[in-house]
Protein backbone atom coordinates (compact mmCIF):
# COMPACT_ATOMS: atom_id res chain seq x y z
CA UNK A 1 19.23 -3.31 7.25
CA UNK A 2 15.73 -5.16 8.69
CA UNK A 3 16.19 -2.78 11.82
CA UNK A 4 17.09 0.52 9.80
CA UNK A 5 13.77 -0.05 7.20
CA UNK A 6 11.52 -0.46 10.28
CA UNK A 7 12.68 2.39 12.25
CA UNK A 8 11.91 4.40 8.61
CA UNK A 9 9.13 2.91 8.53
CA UNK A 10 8.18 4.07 12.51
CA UNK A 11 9.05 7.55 12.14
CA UNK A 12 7.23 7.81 8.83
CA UNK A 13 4.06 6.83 10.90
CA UNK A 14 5.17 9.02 13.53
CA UNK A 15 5.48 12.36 11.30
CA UNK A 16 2.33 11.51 9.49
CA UNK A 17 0.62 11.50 12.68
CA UNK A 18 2.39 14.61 13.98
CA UNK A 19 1.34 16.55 10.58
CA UNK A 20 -2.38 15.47 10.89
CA UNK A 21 -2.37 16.94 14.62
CA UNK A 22 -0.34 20.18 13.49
CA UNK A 23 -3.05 20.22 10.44
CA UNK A 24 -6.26 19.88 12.58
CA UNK A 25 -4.29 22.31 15.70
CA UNK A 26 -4.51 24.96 12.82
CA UNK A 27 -7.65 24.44 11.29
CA UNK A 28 -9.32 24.32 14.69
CA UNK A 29 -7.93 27.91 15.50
CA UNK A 30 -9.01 28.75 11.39
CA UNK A 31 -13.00 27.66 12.36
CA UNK A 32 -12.51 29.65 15.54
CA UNK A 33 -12.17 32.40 13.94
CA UNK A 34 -14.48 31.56 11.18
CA UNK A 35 -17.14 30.96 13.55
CA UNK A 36 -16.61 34.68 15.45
CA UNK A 37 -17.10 36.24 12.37
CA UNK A 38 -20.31 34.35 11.89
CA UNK A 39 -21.49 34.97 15.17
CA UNK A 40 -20.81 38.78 15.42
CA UNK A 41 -22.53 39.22 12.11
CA UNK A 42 -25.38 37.66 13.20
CA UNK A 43 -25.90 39.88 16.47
CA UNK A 44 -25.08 42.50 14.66
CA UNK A 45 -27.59 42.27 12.10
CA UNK A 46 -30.28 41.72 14.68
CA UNK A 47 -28.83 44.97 16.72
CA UNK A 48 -28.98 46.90 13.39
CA UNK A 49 -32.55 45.56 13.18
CA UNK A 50 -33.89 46.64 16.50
CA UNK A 51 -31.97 50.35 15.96
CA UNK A 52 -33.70 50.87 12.26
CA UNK A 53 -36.57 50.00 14.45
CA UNK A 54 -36.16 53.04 16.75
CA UNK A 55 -35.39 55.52 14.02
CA UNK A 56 -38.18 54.91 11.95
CA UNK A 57 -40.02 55.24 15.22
CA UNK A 58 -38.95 58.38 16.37
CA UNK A 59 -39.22 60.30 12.76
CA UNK A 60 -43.07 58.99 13.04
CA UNK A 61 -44.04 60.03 16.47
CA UNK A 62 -41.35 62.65 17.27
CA UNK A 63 -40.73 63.35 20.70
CA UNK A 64 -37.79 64.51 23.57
CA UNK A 65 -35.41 62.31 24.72
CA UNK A 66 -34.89 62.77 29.32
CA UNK A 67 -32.34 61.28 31.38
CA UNK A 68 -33.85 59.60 34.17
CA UNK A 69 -32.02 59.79 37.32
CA UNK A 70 -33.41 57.27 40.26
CA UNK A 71 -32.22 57.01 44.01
CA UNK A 72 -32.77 54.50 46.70
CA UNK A 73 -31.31 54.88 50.21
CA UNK A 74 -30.50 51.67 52.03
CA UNK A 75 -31.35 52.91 55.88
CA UNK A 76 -29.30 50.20 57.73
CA UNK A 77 -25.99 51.92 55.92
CA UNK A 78 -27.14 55.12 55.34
CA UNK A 79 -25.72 54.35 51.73
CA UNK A 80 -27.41 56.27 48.78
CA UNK A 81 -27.72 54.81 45.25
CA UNK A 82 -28.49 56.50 41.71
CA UNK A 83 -29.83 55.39 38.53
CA UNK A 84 -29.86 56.83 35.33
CA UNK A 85 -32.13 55.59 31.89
CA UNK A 86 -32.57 57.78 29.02
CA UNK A 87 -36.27 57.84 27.90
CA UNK A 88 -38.99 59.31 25.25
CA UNK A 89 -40.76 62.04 26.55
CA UNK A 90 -43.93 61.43 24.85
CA UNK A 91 -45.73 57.76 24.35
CA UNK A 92 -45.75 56.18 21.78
CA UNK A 93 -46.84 53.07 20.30
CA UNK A 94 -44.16 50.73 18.98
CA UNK A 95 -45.50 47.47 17.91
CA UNK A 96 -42.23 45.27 17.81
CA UNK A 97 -42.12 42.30 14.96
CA UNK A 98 -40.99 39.98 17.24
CA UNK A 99 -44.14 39.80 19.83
CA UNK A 100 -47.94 40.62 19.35
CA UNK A 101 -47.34 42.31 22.76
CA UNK A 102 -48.03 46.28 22.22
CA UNK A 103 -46.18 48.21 24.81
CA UNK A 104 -47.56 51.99 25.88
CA UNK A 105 -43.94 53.31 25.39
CA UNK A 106 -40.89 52.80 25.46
CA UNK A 107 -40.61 54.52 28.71
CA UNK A 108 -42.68 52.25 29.93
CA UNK A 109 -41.40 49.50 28.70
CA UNK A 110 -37.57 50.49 30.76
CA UNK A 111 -39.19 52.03 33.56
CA UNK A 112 -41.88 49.27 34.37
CA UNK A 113 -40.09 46.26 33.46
CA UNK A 114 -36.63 46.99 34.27
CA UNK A 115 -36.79 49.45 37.19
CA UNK A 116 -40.50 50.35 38.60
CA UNK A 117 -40.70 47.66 41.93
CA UNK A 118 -37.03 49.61 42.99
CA UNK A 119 -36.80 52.94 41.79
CA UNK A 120 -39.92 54.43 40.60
CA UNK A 121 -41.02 55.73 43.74
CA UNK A 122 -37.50 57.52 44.45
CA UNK A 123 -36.98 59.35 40.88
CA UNK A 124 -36.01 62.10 42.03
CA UNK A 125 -35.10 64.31 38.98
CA UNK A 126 -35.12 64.93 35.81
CA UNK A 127 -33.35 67.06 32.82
CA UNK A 128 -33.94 67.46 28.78
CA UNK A 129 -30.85 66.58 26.61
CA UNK A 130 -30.77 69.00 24.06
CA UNK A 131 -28.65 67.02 21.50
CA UNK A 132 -28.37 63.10 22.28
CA UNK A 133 -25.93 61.24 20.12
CA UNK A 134 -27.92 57.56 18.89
CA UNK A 135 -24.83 55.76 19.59
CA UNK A 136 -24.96 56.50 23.16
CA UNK A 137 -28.28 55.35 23.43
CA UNK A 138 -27.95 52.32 20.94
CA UNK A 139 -24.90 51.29 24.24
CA UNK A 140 -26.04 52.36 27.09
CA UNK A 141 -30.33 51.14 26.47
CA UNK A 142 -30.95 49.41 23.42
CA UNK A 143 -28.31 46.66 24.31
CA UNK A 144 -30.02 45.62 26.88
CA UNK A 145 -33.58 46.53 25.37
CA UNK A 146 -32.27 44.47 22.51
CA UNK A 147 -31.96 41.45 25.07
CA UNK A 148 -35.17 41.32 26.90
CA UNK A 149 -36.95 41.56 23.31
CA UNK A 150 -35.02 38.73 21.53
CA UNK A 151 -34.90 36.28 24.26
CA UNK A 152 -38.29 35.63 23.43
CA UNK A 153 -38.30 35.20 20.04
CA UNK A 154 -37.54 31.71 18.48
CA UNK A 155 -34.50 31.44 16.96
CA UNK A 156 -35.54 30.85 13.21
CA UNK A 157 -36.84 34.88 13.85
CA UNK A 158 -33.43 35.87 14.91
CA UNK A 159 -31.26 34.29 11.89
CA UNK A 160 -32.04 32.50 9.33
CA UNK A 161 -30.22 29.37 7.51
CA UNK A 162 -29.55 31.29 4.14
CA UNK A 163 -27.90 34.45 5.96
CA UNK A 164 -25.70 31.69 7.92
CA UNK A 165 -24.77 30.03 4.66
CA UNK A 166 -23.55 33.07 3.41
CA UNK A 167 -22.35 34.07 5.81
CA UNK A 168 -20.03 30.98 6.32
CA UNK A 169 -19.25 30.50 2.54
CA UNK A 170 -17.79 34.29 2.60
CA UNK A 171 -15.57 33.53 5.79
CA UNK A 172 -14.33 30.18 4.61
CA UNK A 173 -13.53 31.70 0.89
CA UNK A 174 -11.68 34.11 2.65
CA UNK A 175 -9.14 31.43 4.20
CA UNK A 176 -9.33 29.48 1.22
CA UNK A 177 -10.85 26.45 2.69
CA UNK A 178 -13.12 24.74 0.14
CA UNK A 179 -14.23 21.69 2.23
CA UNK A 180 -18.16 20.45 2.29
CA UNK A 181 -19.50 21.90 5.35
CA UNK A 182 -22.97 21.41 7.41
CA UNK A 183 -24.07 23.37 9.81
CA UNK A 184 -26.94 23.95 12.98
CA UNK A 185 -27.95 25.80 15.47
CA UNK A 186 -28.29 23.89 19.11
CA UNK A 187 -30.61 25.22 21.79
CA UNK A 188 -28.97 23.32 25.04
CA UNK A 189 -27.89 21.00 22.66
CA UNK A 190 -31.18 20.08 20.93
CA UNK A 191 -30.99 20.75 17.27
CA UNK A 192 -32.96 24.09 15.98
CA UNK A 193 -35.00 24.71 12.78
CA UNK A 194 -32.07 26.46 11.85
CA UNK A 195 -29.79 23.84 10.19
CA UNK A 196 -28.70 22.82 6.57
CA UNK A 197 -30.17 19.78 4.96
CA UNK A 198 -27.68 17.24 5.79
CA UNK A 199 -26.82 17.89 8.79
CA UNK A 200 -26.66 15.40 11.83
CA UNK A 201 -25.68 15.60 15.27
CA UNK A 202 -23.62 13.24 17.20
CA UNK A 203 -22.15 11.40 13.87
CA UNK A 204 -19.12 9.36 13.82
CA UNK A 205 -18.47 10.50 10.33
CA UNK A 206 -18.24 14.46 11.16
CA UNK A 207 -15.78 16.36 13.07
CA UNK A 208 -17.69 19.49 14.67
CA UNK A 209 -16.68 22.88 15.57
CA UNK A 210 -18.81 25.11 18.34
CA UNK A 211 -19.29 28.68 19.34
CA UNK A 212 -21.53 30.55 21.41
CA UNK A 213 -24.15 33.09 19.60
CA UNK A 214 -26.63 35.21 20.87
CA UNK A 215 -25.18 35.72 24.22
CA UNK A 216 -26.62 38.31 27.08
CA UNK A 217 -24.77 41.33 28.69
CA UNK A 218 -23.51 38.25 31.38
CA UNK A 219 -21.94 35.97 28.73
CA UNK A 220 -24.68 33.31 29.34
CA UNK A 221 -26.45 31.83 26.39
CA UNK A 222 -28.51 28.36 25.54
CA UNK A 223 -27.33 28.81 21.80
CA UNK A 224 -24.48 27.13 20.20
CA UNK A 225 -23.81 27.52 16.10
CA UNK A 226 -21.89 24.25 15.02
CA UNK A 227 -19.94 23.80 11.52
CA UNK A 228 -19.15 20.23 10.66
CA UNK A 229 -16.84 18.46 8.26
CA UNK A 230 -17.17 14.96 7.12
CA UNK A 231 -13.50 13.44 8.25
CA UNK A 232 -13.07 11.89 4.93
CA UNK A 233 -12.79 15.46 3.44
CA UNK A 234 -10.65 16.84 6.11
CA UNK A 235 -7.01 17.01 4.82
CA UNK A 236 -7.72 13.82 2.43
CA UNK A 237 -6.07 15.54 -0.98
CA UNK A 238 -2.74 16.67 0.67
CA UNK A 239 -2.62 13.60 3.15
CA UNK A 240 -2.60 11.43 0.42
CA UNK A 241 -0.13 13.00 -1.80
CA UNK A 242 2.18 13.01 1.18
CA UNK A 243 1.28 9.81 2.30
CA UNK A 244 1.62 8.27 -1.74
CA UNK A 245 4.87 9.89 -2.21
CA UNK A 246 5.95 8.37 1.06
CA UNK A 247 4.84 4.79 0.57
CA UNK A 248 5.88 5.17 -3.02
CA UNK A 249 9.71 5.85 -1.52
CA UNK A 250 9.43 3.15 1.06
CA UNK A 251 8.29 0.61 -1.63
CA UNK A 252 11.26 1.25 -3.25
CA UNK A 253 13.52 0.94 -0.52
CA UNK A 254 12.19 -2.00 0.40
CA UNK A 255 11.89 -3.79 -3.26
CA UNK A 256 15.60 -3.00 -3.29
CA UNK A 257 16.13 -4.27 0.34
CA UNK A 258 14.31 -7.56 -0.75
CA UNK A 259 16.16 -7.82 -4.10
CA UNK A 260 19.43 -7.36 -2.38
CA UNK A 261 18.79 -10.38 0.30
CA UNK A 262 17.18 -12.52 -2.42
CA UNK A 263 20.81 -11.98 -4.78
CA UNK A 264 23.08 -12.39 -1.66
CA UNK A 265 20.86 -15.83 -0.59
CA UNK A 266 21.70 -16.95 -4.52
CA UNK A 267 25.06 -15.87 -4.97
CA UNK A 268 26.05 -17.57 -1.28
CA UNK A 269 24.24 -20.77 -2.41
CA UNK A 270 25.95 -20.24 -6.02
CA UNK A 271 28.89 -20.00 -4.19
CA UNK A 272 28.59 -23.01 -2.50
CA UNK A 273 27.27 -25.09 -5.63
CA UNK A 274 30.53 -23.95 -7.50
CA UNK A 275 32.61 -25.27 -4.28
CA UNK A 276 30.68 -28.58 -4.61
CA UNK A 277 31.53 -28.52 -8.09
CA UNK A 278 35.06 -27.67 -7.64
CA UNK A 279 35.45 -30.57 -4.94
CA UNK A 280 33.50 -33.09 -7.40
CA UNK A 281 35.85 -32.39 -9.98
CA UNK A 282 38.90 -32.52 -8.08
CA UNK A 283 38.26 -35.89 -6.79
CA UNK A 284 37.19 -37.03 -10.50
CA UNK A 285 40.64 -36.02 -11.54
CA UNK A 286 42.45 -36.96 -8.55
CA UNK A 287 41.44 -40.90 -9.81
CA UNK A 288 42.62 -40.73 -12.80
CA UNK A 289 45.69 -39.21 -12.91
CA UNK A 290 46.58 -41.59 -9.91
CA UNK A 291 45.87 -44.48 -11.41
CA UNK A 292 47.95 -43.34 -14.49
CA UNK A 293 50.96 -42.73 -12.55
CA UNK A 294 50.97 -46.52 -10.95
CA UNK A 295 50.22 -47.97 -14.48
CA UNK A 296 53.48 -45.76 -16.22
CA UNK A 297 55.50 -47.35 -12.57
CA UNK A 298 54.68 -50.62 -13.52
CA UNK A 299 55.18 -50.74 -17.23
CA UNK A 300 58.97 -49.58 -16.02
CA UNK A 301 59.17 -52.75 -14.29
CA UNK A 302 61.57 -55.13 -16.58
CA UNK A 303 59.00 -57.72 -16.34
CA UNK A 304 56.56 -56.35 -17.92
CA UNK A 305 58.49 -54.46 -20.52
CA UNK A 306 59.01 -58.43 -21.68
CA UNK A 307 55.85 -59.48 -21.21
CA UNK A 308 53.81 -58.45 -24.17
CA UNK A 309 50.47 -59.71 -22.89
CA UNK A 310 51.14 -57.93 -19.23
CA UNK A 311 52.06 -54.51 -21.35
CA UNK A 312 49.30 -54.77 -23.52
CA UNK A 313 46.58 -55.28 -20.56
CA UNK A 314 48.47 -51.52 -19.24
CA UNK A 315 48.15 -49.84 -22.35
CA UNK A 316 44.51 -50.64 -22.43
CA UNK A 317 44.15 -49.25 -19.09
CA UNK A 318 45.94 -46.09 -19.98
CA UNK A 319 43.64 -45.33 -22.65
CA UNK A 320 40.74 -46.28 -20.54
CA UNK A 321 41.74 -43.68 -17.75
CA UNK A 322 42.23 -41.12 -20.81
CA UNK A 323 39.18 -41.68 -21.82
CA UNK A 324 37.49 -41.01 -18.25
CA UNK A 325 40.04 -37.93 -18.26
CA UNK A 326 38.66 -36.78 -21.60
CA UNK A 327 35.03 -36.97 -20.32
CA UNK A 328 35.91 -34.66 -17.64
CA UNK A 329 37.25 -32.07 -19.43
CA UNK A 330 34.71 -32.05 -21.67
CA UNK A 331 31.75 -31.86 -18.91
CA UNK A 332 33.98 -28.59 -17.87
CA UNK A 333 33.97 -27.39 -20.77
CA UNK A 334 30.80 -27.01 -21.32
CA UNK A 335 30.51 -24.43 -18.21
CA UNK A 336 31.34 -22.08 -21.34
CA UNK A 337 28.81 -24.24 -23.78
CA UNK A 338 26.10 -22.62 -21.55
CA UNK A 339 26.57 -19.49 -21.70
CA UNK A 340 27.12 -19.43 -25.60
CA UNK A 341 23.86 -20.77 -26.14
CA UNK A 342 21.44 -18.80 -27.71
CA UNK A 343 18.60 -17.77 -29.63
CA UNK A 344 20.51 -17.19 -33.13
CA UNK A 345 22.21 -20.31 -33.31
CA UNK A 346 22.19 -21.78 -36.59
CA UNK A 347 18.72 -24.64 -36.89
CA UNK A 348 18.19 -27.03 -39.49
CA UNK A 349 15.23 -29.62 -39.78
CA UNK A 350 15.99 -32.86 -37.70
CA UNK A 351 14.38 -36.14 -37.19
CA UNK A 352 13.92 -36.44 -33.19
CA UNK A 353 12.93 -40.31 -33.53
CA UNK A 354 16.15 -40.78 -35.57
CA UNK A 355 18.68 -38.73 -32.98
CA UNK A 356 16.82 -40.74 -30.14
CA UNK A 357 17.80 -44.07 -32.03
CA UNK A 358 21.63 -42.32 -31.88
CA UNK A 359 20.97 -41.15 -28.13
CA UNK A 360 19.81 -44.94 -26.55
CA UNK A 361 22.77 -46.68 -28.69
CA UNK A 362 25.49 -43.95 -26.30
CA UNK A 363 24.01 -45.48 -23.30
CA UNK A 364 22.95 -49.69 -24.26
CA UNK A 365 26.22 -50.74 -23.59
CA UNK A 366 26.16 -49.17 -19.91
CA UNK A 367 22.18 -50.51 -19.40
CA UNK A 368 22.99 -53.90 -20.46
CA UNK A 369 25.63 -54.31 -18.36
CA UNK A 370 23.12 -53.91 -15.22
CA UNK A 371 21.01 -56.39 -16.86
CA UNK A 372 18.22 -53.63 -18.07
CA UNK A 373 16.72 -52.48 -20.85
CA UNK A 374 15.35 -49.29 -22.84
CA UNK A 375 12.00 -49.70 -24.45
CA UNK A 376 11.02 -47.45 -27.43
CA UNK A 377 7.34 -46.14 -28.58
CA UNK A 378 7.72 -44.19 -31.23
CA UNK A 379 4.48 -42.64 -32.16
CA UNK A 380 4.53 -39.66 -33.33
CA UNK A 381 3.06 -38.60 -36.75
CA UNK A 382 5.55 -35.59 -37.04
CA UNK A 383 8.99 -35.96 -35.37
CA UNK A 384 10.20 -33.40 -37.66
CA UNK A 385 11.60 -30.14 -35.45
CA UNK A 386 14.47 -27.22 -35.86
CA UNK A 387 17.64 -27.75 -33.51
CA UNK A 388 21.35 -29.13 -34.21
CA UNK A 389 21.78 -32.76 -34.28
CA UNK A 390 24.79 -32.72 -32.17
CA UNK A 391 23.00 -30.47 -29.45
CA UNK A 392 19.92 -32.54 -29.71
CA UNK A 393 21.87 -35.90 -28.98
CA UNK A 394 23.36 -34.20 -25.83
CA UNK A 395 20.44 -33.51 -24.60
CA UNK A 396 18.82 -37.27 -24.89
CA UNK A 397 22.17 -38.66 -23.68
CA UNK A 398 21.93 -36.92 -20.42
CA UNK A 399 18.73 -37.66 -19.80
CA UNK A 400 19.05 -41.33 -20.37
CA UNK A 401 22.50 -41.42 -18.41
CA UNK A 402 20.49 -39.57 -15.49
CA UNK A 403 17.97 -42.21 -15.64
CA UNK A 404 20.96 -44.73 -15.76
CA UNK A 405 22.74 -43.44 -12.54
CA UNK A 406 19.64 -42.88 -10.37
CA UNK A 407 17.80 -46.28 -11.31
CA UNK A 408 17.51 -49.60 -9.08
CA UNK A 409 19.77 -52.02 -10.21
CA UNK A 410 18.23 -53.52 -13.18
CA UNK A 411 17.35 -50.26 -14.99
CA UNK A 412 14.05 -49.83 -16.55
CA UNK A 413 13.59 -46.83 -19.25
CA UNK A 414 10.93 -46.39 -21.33
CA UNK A 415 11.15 -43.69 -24.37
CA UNK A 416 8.07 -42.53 -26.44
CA UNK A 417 6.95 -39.95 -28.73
CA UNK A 418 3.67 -38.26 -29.66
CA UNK A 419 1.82 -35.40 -31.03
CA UNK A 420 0.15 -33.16 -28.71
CA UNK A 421 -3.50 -31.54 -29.46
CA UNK A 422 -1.74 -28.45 -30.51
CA UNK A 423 0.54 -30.88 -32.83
CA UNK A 424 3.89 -30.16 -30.96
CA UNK A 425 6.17 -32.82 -30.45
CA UNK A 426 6.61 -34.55 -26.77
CA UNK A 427 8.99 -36.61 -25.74
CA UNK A 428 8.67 -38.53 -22.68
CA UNK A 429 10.94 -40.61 -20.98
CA UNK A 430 10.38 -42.35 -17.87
CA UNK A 431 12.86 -44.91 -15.66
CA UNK A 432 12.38 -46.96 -12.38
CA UNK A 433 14.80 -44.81 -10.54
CA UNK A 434 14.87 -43.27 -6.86
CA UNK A 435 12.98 -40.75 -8.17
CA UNK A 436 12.84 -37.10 -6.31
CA UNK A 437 10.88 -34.81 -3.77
CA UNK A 438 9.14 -31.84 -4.71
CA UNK A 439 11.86 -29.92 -3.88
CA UNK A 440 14.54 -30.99 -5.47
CA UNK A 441 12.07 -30.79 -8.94
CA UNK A 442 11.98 -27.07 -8.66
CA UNK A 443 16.33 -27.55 -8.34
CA UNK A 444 17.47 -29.84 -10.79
CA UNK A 445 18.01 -27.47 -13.58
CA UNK A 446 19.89 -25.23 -11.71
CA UNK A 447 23.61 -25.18 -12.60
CA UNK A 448 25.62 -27.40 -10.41
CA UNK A 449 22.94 -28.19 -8.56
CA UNK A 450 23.16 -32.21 -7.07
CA UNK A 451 21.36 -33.40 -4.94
CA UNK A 452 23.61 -35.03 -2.80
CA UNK A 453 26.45 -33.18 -0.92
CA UNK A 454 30.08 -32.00 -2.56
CA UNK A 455 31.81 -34.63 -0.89
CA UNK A 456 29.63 -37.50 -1.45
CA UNK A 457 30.03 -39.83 -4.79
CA UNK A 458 27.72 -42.37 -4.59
CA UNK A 459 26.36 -40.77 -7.72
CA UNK A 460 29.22 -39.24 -10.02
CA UNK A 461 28.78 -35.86 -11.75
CA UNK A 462 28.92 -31.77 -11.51
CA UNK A 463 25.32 -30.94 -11.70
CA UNK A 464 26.02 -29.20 -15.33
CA UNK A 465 23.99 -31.99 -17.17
CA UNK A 466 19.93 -30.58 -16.68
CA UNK A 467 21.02 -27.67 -16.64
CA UNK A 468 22.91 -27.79 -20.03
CA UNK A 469 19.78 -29.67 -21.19
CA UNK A 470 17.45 -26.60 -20.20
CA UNK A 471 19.36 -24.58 -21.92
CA UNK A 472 19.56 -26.20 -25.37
CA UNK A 473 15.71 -27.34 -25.31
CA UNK A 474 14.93 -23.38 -24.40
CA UNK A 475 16.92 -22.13 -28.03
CA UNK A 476 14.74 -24.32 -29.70
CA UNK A 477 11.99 -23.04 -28.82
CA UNK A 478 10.90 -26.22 -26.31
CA UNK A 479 10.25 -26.84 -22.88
CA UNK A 480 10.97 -29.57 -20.60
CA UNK A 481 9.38 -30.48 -17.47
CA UNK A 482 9.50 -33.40 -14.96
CA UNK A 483 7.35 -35.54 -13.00
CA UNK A 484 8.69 -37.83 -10.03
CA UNK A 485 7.35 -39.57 -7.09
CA UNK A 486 10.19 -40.47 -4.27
CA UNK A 487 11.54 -43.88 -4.57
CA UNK A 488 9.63 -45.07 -7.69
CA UNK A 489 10.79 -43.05 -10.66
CA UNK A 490 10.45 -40.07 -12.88
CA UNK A 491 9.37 -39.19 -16.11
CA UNK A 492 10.89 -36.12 -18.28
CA UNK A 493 9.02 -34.38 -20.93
CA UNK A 494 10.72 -32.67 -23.75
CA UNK A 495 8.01 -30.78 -25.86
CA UNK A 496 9.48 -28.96 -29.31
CA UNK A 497 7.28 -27.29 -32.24
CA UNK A 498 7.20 -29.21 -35.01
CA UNK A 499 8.10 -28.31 -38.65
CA UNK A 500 4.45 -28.65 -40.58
CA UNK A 501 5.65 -28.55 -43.97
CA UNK A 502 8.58 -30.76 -44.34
């Protein structure tokens, strides 16, 4: 069972593990994609920027568009290479927002930057286009117009942290992801003006997701956009519903596992009480029962048939062994005394001082034939409780006899009584005997419970007494309780509420 709970218990950990790297597998792929969308909006709101530039341009200056064609012959090879650019015919002035720099045209802005130092000299031709299409020119010119322009803007110019936001807020409602995000821009991994408020780099507490923005016709680009989540956040409602449901079930497996080895531990050392109890009672019949069987021999004998004296002296004996018979049924008995016990028994007002005068007069005979004595302080102002007198004498009767059996061998027993600050009645009785460990405290009012072995008898009994005493003082409402120190006594207290109104 131990082996079976903690393999549970290991693949539990193991699936929870697997789940969180299947979780954060997909939701890396999810920001991926999130982060695309971003990014392509972005360049395409600064292509759509630059091409609303060139329209409002041309339907203010006018002018033809010409494809350029250029050659250059390499004279090593012999090898001839041509260029084409499509151009304005006329100049104009374009002032773009991004630079104070005013260029003459955009001709000359292709043809001198871009293409003057090797083809200039060779152009070689040139021819009107009657009806040019602005997508053409947006992909074959502006792209790369579009680059040498922003590359020198700051990047605050080229996005700005409230088009991100929404930006990112649209793409993550659109996957239904509603985790707190922050997010930057990096310029070779130094953090831009363009971030959110909270946002920090390099941070234990956030997991961080990258992709390239901004990048030129090569692929090559210092930017990076980053979205971060704070772990906490990450998976934290369904983790722990998972992960509460599945300690929840493996608490109660193992409460029940525990429960089950605690009741097999107390049933096996029930067990073994009962078999103590069994052999205890056997031998204290066993006596008995021989010792009647040589008396009835003898009294056959014709010689002490005749001898009245001699027959008398065996009849005595008989009754004696009876007696000791009688006392052990009874003790069995009341196996079924405890269990009948209870709460709605019928109580009556008694006089504890009075059933402890009854209790010490069972037991004087036994005490003064060891040469001891039983000393009495009866103080209490109110001795007056509800039990059953009969009960209540058992209970006092085993607790002196106890103190009888386990004292030195002139006993010493002291009985008192006295109100409590709350005004209950205690009873304390205390004895010279060979008093107990801790351990065996916590024991003795366990049923059949001795403290020596089964098959010892040093001591005679079946471990019913305390525990028949427990029961009685508990359905009336009292509590008893022991103190002992090994090898110089104990003391028993017997507390009871007391009747205020007699």
């Amino acid at each position: 069972m131990t082996i079976s709970v903690i393999g549970i218990r290991i693949m539990q950990v193991r699936l929870r593990e697997n789940d969180i790297k299947l979780r954060n597998q997909r939701f890396y792929y999810t920001m991926n994609q999130v982060l695309y969308a971003v990014v392509s909006k972005a360049q395409n709101q600064e292509k759509d920027k630059f091409l609303k530039i060139y329209r409002d341009t041309q339907e203010d200056e006018g002018g033809d568009i010409y494809e350029y064609v250029y050659k250059k012959e390499n004279k090593s090879t012999g090898e001839i290479f041509a260029y084409k650019h499509l151009v304005l015919e006329k100049d104009v002035k374009l002032k773009l927002p991004i630079s104070e720099k005013q260029f003459d045209s955009v001709y000359g802005k292709i043809s001198v930057s871009k293409v003057k130092s090797n083809y200039y000299k060779n152009r070689t031709s040139s021819r009107k286009l009657d009806n040019p299409i602005l997508v053409d020119i947006a992909n074959r010119y502006f792209e790369r117009t579009i680059e040498d322009i922003a590359v020198i803007q700051p990047i605050y110019k080229r996005v700005t942290v409230d088009s991100l936001n929404n930006w990112i807020q649209e793409e993550l409602k659109k996957r239904g992801i509603k985790y707190k995000y922050e997010f930057a821009i990096l310029n070779d991994k130094i953090l831009t003006k363009v971030r959110s408020k909270h946002f920090k780099s390099n941070s234990d507490r956030y997991k961080y997701y990258k992709f390239k923005i901004f990048p030129v016709v090569s692929g090559l680009t210092k930017y990076e956009l980053v979205l971060a989540f704070n772990k906490n956040d990450l998976f934290r409602h369904e983790s722990m519903r998972t992960q509460f449901l599945s300690d929840l079930l493996m608490f109660i497996i193992l409460a029940i596992y525990i429960l089950t080895i605690y009741f097999i531990i107390r049933q096996k050392k029930l067990s073994q009480m009962k078999t103590d109890f069994i052999n205890n009672m056997t031998h204290e019949f066993k006596t008995p029962i021989a010792t009647i069987n040589l008396i009835t021999d003898a009294m056959k004998s014709p010689r002490v048939i005749n001898d009245e004296k001699q027959l008398k002296h065996y009849i005595d004996m008989l009754k004696q062994e009876n007696k000791r018979m009688l006392s052990q049924v009874e003790n069995v008995l009341s196996l079924s005394v405890l269990d009948k016990i209870d709460q709605k028994m019928e109580k009556y007002p008694v006089d504890v001082e009075e059933i402890l005068e009854d209790a010490i007069q069972h037991v004087s005979l036994i005490v003064q034939d060891k040469n001891g004595f039983i000393e009495t302080n009866f103080s209490a102002e109110n001795a007056t409780v509800l039990g059953d007198e009969v009960l209540m004498t058992n209970i006092f009767v085993n607790i002196l006899d106890n103190a009888v059996k386990y004292s030195k061998e002139v006993p010493e027993i002291v009985v008192s009584t006295y109100n409590d600050d709350k005004g209950k009645l205690v009873i304390e009785i205390s004895d010279n005997g060979i008093g107990m460990s801790k351990s065996v405290q916590k024991k003795i009012f366990d049923k059949f419970y001795r403290e020596t072995s089964g098959n010892i008898h040093n001591v005679k009994g079946h471990g019913l007494g305390l525990s028949y005493v427990q029961k009685v003082v508990h359905s009336f409402g009292g509590k008893i309780s022991v103190k002992s120190v090994k090898n110089e006594g104990s003391v028993f207290y017997v507390v009871f509420p007391v009747i205020k109104d007699k």
